[in-house]
PDB file of N, CA and C in Angstrom:
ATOM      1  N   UNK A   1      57.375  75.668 -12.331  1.00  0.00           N
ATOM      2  CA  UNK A   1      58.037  74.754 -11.432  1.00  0.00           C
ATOM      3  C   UNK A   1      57.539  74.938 -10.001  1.00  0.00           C
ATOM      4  N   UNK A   2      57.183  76.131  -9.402  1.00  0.00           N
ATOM      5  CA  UNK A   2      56.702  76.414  -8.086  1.00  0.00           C
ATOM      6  C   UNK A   2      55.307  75.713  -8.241  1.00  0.00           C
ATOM      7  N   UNK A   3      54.668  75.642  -9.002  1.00  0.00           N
ATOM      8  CA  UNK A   3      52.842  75.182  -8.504  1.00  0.00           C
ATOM      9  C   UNK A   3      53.353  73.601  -9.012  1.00  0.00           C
ATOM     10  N   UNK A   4      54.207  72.884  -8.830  1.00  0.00           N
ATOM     11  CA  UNK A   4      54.610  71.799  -8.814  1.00  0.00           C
ATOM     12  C   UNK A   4      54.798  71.377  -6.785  1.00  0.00           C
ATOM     13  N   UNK A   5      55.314  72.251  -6.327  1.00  0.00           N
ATOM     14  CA  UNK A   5      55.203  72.334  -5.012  1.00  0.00           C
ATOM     15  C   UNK A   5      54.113  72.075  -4.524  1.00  0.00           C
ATOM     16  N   UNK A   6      52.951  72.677  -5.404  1.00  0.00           N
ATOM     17  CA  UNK A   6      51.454  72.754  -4.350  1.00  0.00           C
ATOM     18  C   UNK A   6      51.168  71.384  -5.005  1.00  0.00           C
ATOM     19  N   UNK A   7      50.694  71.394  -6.294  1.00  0.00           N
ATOM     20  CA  UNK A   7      50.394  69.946  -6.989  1.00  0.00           C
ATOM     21  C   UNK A   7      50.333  68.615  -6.694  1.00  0.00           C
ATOM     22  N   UNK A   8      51.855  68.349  -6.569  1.00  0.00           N
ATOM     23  CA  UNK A   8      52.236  67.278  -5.949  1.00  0.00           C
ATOM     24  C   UNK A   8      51.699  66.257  -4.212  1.00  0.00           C
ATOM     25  N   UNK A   9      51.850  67.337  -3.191  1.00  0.00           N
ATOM     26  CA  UNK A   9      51.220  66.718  -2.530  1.00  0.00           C
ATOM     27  C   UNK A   9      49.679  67.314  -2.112  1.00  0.00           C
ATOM     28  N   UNK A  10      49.084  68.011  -2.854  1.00  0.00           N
ATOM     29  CA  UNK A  10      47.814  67.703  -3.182  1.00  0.00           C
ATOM     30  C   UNK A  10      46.790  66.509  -3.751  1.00  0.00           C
ATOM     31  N   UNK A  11      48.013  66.006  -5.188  1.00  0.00           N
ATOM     32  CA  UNK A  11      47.559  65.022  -5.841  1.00  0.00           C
ATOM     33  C   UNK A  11      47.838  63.358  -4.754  1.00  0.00           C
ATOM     34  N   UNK A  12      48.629  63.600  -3.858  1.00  0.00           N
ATOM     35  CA  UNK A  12      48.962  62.564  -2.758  1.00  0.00           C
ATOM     36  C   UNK A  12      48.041  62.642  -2.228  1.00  0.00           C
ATOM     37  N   UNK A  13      47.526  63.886  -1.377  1.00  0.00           N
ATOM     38  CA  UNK A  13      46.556  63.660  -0.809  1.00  0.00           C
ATOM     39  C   UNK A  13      45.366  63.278  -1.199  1.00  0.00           C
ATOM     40  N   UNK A  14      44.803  63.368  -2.070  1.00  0.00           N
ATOM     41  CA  UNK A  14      43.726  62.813  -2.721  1.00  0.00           C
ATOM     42  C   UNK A  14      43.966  61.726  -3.210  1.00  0.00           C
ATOM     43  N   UNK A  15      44.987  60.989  -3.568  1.00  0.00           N
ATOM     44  CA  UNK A  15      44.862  59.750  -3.759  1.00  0.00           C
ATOM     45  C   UNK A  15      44.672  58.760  -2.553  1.00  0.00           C
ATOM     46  N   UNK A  16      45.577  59.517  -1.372  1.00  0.00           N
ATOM     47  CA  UNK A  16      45.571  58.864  -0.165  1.00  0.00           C
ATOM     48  C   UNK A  16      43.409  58.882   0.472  1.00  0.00           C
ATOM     49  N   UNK A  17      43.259  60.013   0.314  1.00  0.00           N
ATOM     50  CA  UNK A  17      41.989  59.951   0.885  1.00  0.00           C
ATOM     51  C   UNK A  17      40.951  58.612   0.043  1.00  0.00           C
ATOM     52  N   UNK A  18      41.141  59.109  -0.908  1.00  0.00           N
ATOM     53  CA  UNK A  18      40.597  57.388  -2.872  1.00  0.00           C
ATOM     54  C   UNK A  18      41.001  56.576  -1.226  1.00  0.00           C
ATOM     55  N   UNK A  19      42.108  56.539  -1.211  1.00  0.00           N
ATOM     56  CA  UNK A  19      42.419  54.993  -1.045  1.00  0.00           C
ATOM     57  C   UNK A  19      41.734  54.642   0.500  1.00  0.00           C
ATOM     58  N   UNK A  20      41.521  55.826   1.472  1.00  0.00           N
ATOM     59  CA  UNK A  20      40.786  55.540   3.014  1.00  0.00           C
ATOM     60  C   UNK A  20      39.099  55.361   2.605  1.00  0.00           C
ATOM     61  N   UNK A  21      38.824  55.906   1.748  1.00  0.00           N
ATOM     62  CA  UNK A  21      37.170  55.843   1.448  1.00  0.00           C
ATOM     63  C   UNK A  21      37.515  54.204   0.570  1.00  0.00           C
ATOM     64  N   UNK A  22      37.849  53.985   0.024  1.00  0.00           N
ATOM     65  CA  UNK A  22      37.819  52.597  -0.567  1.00  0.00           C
ATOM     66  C   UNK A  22      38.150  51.370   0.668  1.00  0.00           C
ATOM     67  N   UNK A  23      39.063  51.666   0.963  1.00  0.00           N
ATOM     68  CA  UNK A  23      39.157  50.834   2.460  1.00  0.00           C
ATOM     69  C   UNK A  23      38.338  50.387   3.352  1.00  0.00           C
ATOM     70  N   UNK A  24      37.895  52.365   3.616  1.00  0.00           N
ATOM     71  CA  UNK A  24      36.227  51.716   4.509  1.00  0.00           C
ATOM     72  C   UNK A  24      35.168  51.454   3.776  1.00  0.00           C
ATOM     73  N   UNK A  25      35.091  51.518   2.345  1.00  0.00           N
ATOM     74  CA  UNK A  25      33.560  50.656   1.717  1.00  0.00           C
ATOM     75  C   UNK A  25      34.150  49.164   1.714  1.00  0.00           C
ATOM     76  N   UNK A  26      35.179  48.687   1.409  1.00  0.00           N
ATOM     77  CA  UNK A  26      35.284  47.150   1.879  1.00  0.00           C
ATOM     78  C   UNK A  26      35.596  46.500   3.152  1.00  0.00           C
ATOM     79  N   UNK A  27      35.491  47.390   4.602  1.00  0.00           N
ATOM     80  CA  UNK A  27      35.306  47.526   5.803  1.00  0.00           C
ATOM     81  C   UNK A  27      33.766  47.018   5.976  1.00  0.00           C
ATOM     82  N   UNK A  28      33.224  48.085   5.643  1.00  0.00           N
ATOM     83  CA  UNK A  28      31.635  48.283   5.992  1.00  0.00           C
ATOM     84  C   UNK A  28      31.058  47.202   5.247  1.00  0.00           C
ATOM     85  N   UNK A  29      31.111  46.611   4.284  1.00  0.00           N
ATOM     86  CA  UNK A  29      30.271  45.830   3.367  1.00  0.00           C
ATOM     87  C   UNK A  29      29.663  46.370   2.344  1.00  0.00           C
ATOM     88  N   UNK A  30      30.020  47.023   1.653  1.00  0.00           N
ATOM     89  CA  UNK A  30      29.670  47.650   0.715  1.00  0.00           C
ATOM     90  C   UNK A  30      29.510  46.545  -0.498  1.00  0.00           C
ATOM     91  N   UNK A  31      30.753  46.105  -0.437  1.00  0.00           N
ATOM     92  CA  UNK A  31      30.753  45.127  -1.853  1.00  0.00           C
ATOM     93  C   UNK A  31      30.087  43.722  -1.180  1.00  0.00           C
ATOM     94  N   UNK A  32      29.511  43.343  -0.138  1.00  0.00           N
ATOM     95  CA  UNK A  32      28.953  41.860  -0.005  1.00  0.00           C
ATOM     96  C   UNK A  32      28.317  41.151  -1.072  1.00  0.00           C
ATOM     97  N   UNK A  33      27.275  42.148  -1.900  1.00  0.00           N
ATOM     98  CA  UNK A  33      26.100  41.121  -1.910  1.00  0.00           C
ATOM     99  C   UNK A  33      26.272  42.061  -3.725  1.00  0.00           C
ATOM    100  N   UNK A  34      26.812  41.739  -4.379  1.00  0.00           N
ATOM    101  CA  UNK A  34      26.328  42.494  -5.552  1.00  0.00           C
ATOM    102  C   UNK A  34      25.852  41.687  -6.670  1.00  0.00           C
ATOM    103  N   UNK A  35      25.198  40.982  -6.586  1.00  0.00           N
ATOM    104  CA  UNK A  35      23.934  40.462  -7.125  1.00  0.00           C
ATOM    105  C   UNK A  35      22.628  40.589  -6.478  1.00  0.00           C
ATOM    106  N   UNK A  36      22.751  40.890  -5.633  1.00  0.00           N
ATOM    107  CA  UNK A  36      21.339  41.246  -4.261  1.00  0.00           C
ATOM    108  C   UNK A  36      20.842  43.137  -5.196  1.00  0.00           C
ATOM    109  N   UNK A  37      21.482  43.618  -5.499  1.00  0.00           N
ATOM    110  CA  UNK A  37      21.377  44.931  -6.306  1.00  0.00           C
ATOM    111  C   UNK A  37      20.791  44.862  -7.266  1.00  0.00           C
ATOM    112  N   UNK A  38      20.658  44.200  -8.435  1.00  0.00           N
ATOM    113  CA  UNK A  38      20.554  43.626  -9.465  1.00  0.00           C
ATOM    114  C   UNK A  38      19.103  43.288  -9.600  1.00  0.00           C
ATOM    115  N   UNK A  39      19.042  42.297  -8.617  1.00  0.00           N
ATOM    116  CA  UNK A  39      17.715  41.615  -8.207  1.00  0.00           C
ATOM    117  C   UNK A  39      16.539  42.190  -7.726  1.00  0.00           C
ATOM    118  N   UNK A  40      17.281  43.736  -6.949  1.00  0.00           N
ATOM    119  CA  UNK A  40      16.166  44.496  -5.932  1.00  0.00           C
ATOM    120  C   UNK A  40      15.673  45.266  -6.713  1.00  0.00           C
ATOM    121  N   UNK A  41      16.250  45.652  -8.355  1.00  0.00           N
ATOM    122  CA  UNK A  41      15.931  46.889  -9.544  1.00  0.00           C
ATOM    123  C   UNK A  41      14.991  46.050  -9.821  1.00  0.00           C
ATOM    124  N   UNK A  42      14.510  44.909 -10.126  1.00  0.00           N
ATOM    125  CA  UNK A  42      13.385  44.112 -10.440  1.00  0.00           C
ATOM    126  C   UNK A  42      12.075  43.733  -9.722  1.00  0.00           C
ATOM    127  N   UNK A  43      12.484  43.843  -8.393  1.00  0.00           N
ATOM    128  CA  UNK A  43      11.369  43.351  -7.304  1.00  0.00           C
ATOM    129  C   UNK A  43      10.399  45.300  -7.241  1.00  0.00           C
ATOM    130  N   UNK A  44       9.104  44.882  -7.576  1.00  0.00           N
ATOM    131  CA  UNK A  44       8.250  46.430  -7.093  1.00  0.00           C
ATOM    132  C   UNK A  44       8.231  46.146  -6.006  1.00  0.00           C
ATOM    133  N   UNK A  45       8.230  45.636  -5.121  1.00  0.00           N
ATOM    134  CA  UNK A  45       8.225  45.929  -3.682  1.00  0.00           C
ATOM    135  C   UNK A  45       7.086  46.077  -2.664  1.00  0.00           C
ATOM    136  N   UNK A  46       6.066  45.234  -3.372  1.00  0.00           N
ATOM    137  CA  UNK A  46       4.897  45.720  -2.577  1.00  0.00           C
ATOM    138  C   UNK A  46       4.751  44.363  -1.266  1.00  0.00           C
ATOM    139  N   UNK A  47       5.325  43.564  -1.730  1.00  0.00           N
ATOM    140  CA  UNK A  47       5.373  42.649  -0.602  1.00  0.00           C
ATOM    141  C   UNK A  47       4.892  41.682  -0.718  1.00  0.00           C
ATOM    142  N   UNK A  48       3.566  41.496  -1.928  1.00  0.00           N
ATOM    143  CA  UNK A  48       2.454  40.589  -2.379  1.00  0.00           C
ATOM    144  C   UNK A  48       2.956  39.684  -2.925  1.00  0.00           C
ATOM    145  N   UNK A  49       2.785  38.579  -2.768  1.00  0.00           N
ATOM    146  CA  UNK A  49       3.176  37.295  -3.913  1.00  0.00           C
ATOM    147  C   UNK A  49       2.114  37.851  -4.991  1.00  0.00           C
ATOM    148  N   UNK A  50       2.768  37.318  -6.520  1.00  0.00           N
ATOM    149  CA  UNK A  50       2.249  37.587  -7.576  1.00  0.00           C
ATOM    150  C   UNK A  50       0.897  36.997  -7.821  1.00  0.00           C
ATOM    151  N   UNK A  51       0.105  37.011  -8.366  1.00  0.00           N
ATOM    152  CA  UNK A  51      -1.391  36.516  -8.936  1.00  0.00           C
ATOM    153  C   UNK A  51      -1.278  35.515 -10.077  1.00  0.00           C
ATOM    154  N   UNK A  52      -1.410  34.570 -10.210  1.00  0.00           N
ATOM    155  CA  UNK A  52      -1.274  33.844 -11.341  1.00  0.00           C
ATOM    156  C   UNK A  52      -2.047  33.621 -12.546  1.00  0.00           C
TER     157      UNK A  52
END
């Protein structure tokens, strides 16, 4: 019953912190573009238009 004392608002606090880091990734833009992700695993990146 005593490490119910510590537990408890431990497990608050970490949910509270979940919930400030989630806050600021949909602050910052994190989630804008998530098909832009998707698209960039495909592009090599060299900059060149392709050769036909």
């Amino acid at each position: 019953m005593n490490t119910l004392i510590y537990l408890i608002p431990i497990a608050l606090f970490l949910g509270g912190l979940g919930l400030v880091a989630f806050l600021w990734a949909l602050k910052s833009g994190q989630y804008e573009d998530l098909d832009g992700a998707s698209w960039r695993v495909l592009d090599d990146g060299d900059g060149k238009p392709e050769k036909e």
